[in-house]
C-alpha atoms as a PDB file:
ATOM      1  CA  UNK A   1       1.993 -12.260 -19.098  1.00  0.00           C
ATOM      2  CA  UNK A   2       4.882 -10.146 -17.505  1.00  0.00           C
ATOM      3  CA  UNK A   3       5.313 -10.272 -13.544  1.00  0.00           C
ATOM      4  CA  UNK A   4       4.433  -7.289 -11.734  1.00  0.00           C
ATOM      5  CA  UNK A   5       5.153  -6.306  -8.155  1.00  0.00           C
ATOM      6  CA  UNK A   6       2.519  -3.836  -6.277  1.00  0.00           C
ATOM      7  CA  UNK A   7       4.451  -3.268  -3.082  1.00  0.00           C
ATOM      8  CA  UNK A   8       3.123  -1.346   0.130  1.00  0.00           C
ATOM      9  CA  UNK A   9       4.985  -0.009   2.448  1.00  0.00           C
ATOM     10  CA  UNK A  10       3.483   1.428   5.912  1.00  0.00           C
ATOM     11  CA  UNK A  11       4.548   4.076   8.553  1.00  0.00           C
ATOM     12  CA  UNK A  12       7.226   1.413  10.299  1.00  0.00           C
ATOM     13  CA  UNK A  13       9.508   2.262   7.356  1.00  0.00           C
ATOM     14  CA  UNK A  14       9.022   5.644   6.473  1.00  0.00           C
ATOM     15  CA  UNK A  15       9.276   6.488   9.955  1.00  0.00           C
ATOM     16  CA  UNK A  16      12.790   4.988  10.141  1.00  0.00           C
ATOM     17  CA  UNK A  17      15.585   6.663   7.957  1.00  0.00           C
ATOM     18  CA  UNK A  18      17.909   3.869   8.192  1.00  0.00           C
ATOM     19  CA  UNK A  19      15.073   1.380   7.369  1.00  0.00           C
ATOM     20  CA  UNK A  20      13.704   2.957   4.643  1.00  0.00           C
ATOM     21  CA  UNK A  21      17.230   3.256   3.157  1.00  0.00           C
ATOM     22  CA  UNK A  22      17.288  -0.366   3.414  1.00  0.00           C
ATOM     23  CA  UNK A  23      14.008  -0.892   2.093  1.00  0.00           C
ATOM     24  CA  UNK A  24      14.537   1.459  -1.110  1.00  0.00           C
ATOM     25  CA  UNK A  25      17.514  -0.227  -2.420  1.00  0.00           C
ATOM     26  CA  UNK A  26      16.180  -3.770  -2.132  1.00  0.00           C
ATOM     27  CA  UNK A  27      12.905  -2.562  -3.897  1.00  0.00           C
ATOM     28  CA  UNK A  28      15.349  -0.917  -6.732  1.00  0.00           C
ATOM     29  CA  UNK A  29      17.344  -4.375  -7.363  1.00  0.00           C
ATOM     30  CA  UNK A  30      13.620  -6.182  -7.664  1.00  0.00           C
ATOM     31  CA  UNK A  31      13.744  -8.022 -11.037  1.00  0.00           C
ATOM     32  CA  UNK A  32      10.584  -6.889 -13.065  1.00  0.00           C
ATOM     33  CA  UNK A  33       7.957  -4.253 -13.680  1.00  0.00           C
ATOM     34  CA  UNK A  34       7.151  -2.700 -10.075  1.00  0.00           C
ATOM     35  CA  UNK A  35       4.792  -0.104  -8.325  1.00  0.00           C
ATOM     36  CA  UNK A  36       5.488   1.196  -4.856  1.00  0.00           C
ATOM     37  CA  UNK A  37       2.655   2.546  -2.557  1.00  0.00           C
ATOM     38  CA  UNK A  38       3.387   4.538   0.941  1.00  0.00           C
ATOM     39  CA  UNK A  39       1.326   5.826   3.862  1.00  0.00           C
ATOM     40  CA  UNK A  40       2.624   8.639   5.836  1.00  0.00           C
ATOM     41  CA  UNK A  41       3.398   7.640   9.533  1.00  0.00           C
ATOM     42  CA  UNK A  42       4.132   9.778  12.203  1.00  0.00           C
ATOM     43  CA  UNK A  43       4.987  12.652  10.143  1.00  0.00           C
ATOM     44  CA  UNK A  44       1.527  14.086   9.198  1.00  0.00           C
ATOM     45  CA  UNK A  45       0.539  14.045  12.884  1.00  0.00           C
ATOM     46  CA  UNK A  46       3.870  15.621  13.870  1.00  0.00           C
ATOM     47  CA  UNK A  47       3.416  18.511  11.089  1.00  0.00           C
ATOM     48  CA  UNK A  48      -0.384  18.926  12.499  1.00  0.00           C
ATOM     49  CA  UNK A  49       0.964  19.683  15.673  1.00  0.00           C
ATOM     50  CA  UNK A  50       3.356  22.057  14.683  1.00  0.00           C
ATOM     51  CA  UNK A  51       0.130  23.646  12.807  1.00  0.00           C
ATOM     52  CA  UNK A  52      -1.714  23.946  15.057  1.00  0.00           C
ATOM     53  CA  UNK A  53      -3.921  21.379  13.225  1.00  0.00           C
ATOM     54  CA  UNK A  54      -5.040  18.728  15.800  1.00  0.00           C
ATOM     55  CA  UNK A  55      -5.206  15.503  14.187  1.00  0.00           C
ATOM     56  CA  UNK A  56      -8.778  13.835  15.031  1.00  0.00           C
ATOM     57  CA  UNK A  57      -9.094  10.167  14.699  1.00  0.00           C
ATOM     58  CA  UNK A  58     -11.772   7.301  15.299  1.00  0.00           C
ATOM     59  CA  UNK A  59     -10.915   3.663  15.823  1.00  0.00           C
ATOM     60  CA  UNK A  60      -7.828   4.503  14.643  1.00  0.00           C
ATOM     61  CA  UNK A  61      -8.959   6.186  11.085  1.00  0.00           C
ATOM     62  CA  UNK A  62      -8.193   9.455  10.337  1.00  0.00           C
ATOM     63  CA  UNK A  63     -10.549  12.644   9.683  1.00  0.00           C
ATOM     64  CA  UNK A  64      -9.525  14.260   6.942  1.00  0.00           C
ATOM     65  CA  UNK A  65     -11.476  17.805   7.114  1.00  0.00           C
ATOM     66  CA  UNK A  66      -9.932  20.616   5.092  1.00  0.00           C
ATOM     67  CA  UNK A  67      -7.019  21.660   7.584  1.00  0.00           C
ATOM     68  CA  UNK A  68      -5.993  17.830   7.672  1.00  0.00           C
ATOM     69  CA  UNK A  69      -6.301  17.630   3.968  1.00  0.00           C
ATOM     70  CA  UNK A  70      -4.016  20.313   3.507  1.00  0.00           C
ATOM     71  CA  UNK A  71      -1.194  18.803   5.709  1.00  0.00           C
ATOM     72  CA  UNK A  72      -1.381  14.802   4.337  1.00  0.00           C
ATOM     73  CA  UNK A  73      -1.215  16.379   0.609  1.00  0.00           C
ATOM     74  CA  UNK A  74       2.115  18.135   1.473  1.00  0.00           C
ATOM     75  CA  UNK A  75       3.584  15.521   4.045  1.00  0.00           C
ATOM     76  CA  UNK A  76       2.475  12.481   1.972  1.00  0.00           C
ATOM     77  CA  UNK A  77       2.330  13.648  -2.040  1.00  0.00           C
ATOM     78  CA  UNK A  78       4.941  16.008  -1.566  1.00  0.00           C
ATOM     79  CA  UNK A  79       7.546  15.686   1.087  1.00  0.00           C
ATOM     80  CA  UNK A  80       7.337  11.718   1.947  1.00  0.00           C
ATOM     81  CA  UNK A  81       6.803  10.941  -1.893  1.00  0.00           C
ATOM     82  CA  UNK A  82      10.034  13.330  -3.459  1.00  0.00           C
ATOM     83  CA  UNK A  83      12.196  11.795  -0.969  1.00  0.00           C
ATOM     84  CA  UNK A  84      11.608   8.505  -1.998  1.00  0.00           C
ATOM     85  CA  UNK A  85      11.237   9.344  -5.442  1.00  0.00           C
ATOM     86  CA  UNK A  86      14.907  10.992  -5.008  1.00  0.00           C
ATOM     87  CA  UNK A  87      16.448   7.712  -3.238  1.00  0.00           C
ATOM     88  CA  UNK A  88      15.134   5.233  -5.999  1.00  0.00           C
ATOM     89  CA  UNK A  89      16.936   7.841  -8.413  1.00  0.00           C
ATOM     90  CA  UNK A  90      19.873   6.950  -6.415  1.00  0.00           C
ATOM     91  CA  UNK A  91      20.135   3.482  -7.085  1.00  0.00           C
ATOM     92  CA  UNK A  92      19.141   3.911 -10.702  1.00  0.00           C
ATOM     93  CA  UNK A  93      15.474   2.951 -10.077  1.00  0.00           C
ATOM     94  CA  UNK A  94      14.029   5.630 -12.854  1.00  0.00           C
ATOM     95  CA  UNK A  95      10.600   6.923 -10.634  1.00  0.00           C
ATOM     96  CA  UNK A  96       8.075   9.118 -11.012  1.00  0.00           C
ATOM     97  CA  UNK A  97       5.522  10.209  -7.872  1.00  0.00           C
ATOM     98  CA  UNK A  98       2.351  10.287  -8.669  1.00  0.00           C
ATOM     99  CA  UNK A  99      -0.954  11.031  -6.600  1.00  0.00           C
ATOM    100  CA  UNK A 100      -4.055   9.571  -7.924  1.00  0.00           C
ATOM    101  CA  UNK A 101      -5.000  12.863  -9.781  1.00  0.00           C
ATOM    102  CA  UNK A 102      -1.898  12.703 -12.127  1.00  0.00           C
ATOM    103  CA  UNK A 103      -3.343  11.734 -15.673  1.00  0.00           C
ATOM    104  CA  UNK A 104      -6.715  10.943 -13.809  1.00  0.00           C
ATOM    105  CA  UNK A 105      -4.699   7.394 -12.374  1.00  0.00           C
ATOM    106  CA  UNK A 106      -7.004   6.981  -9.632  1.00  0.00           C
ATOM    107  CA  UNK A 107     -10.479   8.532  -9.165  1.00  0.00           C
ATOM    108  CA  UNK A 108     -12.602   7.919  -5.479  1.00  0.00           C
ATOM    109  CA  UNK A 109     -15.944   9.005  -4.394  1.00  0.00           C
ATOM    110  CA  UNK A 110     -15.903  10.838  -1.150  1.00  0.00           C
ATOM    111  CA  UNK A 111     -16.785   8.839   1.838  1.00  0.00           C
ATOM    112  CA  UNK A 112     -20.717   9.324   2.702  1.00  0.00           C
ATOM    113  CA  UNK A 113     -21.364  10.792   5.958  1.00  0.00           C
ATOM    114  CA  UNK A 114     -23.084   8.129   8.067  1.00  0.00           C
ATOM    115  CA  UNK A 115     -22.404   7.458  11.705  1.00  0.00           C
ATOM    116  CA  UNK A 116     -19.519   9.328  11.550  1.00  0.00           C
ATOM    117  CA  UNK A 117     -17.996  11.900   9.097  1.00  0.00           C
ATOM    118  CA  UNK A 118     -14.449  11.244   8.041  1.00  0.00           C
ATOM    119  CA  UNK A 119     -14.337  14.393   5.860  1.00  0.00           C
ATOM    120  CA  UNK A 120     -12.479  14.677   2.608  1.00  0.00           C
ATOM    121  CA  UNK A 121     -11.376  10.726   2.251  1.00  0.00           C
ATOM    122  CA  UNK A 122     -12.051   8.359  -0.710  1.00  0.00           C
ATOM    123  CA  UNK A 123     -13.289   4.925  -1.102  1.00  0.00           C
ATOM    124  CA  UNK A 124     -12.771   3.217  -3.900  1.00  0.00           C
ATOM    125  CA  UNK A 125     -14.327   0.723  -7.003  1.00  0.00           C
ATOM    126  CA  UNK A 126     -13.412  -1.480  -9.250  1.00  0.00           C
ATOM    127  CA  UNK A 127     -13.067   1.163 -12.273  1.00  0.00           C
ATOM    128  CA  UNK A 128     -11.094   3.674  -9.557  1.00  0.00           C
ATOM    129  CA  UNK A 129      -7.545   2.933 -11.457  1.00  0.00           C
ATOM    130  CA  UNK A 130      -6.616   3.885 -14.899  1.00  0.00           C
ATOM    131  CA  UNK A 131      -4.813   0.768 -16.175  1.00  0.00           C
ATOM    132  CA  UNK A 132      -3.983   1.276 -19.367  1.00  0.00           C
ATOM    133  CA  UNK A 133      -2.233   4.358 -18.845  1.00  0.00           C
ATOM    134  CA  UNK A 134      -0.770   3.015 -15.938  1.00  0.00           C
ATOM    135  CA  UNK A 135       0.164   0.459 -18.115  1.00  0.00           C
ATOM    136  CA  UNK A 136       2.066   3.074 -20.487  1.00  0.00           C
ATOM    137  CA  UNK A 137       4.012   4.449 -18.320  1.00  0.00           C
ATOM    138  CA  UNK A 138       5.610   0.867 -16.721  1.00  0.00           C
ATOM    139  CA  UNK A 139       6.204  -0.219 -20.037  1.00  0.00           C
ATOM    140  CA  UNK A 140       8.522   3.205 -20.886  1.00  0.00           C
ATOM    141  CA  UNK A 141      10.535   1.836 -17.798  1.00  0.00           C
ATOM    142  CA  UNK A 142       8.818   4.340 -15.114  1.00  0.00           C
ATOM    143  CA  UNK A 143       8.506   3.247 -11.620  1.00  0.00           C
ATOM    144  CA  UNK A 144       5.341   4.763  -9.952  1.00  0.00           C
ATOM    145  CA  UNK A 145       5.471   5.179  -6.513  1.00  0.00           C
ATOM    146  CA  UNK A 146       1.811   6.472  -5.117  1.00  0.00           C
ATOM    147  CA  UNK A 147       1.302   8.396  -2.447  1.00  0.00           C
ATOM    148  CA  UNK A 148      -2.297   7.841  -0.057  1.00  0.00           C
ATOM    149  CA  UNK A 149      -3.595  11.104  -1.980  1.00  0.00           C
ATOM    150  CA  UNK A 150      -6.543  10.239  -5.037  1.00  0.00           C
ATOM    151  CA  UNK A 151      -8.771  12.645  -6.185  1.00  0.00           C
ATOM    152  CA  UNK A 152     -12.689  12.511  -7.281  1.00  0.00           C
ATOM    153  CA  UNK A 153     -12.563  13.834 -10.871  1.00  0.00           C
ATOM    154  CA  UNK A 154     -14.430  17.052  -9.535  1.00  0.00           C
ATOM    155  CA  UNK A 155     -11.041  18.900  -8.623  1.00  0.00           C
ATOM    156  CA  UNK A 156     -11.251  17.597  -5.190  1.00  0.00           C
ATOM    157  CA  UNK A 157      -8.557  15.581  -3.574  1.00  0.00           C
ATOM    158  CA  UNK A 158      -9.342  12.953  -1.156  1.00  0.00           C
ATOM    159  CA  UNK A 159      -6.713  11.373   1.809  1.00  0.00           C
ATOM    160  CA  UNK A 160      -6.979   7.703   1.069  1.00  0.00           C
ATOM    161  CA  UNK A 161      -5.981   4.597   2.760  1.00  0.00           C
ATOM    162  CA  UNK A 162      -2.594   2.993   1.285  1.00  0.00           C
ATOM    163  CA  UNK A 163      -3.373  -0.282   1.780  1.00  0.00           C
ATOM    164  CA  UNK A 164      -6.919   0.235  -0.564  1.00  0.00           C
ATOM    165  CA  UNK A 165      -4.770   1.624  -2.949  1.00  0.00           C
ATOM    166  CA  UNK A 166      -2.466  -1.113  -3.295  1.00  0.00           C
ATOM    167  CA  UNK A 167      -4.931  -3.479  -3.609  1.00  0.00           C
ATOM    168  CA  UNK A 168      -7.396  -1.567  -6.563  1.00  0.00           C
ATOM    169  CA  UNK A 169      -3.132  -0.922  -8.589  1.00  0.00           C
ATOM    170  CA  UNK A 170      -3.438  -5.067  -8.116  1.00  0.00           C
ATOM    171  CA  UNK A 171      -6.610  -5.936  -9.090  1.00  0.00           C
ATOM    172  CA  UNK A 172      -7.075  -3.564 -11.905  1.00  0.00           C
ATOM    173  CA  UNK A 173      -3.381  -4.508 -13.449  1.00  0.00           C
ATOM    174  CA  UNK A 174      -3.673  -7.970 -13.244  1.00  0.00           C
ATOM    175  CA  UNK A 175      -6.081  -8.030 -16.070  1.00  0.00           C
ATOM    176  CA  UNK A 176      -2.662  -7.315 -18.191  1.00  0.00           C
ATOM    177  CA  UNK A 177       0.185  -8.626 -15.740  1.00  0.00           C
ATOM    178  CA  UNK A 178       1.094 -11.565 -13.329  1.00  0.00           C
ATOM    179  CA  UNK A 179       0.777  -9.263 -10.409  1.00  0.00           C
ATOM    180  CA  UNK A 180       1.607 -10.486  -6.961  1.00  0.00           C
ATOM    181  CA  UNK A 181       0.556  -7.964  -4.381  1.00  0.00           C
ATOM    182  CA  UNK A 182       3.091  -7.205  -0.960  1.00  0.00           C
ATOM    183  CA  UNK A 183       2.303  -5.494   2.180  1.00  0.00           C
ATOM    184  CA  UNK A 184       5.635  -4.618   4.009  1.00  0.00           C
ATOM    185  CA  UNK A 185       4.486  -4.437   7.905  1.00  0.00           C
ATOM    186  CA  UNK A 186       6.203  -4.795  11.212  1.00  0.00           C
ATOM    187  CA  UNK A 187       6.280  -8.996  11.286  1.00  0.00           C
ATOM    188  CA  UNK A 188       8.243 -11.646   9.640  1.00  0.00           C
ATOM    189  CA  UNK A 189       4.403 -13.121   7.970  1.00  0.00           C
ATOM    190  CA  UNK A 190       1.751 -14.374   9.448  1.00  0.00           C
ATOM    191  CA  UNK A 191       2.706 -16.228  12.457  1.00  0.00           C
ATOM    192  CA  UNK A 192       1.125 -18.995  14.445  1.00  0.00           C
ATOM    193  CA  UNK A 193       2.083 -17.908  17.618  1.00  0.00           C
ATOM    194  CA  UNK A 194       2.102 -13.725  17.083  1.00  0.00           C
ATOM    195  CA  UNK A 195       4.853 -13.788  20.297  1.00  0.00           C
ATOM    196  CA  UNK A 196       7.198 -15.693  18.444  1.00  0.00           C
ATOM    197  CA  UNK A 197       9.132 -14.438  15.231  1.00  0.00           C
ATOM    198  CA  UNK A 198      10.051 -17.744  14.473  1.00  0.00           C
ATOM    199  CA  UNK A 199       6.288 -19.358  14.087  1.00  0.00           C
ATOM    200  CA  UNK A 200       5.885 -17.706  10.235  1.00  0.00           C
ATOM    201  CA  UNK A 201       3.373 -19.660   8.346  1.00  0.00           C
ATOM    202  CA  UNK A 202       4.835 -19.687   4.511  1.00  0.00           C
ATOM    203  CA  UNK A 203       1.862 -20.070   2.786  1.00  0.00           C
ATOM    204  CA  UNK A 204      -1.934 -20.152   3.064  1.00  0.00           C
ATOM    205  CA  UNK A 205      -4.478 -21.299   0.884  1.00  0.00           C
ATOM    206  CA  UNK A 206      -8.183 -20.068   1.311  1.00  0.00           C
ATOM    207  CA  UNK A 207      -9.684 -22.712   2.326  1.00  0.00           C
ATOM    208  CA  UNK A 208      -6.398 -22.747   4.872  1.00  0.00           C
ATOM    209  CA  UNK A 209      -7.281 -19.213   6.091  1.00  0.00           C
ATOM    210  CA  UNK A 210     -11.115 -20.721   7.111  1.00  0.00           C
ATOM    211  CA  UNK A 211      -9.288 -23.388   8.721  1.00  0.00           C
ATOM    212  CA  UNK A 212      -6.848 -21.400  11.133  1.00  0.00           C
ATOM    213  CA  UNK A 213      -9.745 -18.874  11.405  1.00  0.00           C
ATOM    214  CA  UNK A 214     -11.634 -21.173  13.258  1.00  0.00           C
ATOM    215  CA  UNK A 215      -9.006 -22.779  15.042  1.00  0.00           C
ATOM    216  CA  UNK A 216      -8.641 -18.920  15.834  1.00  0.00           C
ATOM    217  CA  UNK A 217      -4.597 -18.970  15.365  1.00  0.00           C
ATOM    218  CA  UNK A 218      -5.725 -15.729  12.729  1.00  0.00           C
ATOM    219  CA  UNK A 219      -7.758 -13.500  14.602  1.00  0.00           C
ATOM    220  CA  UNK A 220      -7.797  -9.858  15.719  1.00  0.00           C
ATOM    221  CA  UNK A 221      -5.837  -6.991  13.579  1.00  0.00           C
ATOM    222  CA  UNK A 222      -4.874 -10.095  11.002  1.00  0.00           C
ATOM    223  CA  UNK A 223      -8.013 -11.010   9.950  1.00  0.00           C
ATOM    224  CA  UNK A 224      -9.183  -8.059   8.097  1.00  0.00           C
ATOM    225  CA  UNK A 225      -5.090  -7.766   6.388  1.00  0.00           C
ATOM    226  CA  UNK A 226      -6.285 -11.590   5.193  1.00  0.00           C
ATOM    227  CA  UNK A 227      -9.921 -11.005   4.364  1.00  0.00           C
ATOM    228  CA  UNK A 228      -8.788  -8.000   1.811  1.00  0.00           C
ATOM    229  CA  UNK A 229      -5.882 -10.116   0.014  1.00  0.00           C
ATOM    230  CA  UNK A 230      -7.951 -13.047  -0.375  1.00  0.00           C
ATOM    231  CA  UNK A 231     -10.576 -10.645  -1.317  1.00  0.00           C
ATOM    232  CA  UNK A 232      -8.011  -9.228  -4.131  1.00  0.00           C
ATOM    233  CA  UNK A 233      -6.611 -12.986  -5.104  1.00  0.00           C
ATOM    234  CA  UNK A 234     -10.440 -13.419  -6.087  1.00  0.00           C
ATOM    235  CA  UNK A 235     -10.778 -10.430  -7.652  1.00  0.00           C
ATOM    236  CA  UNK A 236      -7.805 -11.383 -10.259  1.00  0.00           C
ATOM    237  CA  UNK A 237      -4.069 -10.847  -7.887  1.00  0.00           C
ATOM    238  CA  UNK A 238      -2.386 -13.712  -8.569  1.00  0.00           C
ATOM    239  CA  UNK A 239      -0.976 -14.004  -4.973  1.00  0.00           C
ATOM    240  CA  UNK A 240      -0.167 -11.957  -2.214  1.00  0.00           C
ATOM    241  CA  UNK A 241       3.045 -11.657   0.562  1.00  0.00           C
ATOM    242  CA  UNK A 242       2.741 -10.448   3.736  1.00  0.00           C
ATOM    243  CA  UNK A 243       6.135 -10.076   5.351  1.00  0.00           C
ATOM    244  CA  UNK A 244       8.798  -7.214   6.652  1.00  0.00           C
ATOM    245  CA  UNK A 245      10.890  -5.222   4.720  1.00  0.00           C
ATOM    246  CA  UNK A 246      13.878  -6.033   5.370  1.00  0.00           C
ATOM    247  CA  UNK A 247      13.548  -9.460   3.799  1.00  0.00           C
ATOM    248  CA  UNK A 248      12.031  -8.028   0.528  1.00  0.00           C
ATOM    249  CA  UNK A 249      15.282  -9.329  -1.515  1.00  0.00           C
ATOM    250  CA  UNK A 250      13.966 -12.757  -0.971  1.00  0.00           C
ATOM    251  CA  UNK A 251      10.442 -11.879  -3.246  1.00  0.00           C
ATOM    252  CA  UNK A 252      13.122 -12.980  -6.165  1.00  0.00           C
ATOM    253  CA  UNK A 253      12.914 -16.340  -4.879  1.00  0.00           C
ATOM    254  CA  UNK A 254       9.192 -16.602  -3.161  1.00  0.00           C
ATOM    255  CA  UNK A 255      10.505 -17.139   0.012  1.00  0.00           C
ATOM    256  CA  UNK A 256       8.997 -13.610   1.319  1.00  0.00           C
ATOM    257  CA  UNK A 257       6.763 -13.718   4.745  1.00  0.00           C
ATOM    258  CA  UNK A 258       3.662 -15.623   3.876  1.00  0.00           C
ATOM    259  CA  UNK A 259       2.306 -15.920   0.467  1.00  0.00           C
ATOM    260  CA  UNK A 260      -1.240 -16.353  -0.018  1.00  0.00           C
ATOM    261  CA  UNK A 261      -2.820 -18.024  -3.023  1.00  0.00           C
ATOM    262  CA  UNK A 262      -5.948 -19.479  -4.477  1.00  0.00           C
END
């Protein structure tokens, strides 16, 4: 099977001209078939103010009702995705921006309204991503690059979260690739001691992760980043990275963050 890289990248580069520069042309001189995914950071929010759109979230998630809608698909589909779309053409990295509605890539349900409504945003299954056409259009050379923007097959398009997205590209396209899956944040890896850069832990097993779980060295905001790659490695990823952008040229020789593996 061919390698495949599913990358993520979060609001900590987008936000930052200079890093995302960066971060672009070391994702353009990865060796192999790739697919970039992006959030939106600040610029959403900032656009919402300008609006007049107040941005409403709950522990830290975003509701997405119509107004909200209408600003992430133009700030995250349109004006986040062309510009990055027209810096990989730069270095010769041939991309195309797609939102999960393009040739039907990625279908979600809306989110059912329990304790809280989160408006128009979309969860997703195992048979949310398309991946045989996806397939198609890696194999003509085409880098996707995904937006946080799917839609529900019913001409309605649904704000989803980047980091779900990354994960269903993964799991669904390692049933016809060697996919490792890599979440560009604002750390080194996973670190023992989360005030010091220098404690990265290379690699974790799962049964590793239930050990430092318990010891409680992963805990808080890390544990439900590791819970969904693990999830993912069992669900058919064949590893995943977490590590910071900057060091993405060192994927080519697995020395990336932390890598976590069966």
């Amino acid at each position: 099977m061919d390698n495949l890289y599913v990358i993520k990248i979060g609001g900590n580069v987008i936000d930052n001209s200079e890093n995302l520069h960066y971060f672009l042309n070391d994702f353009a001189s990865l060796k192999g078939y790739k697919v970039l995914v992006h959030g939106g950071g600040k610029i959403a929010t900032d656009l919402s103010h300008t609006l007049g759109v107040e941005p409403k979230m709950v522990e830290g998630r975003r509701i997405t009702d119509i107004e909200t809608l209408r600003v992430v698909t133009m700030v995250y589909a349109g004006l986040i995705n062309k510009n990055i779309v027209a810096q990989l053409q730069r270095y010769q990295c041939n991309a195309i921006g797609l939102t999960g509605a393009d040739a039907n890539l990625i279908r979600a349900t809306k989110r059912p309204v329990k304790e809280i409504d989160y408006g128009f945003v979309g969860d997703l299954s195992e048979t949310s991503v398309e991946k045989n056409t996806l397939s198609k259009l890696l194999e003509t050379g085409l880098i996707p690059v995904f937006p946080a923007i799917t839609h529900d097959g019913e001409g309605q398009l649904l704000n989803t979260n980047a980091d779900t997205i990354a994960s269903a590209i993964a799991v669904a396209l390692s049933h016809l690739y060697k996919v490792s899956l890599v979440y560009c944040f604002e750390k080194k890896g996973v670190l023992k001691d989360v005030d010091d850069e220098a404690s990265v832990i290379s690699s974790i097993s799962s049964s590793g992760f239930e050990t430092l779980k318990g010891d409680g060295i992963i805990a808080g905001g890390m544990l439900p980043k590791l819970h969904n790659a693990f999830q993912a490695i069992k669900s058919g990823v064949n590893e995943v990275y977490i590590g910071k952008s900057d060091e993405l040229p060192l994927l080519n020789d697995h020395l990336f963050g932390t890598r976590l593996f069966a």
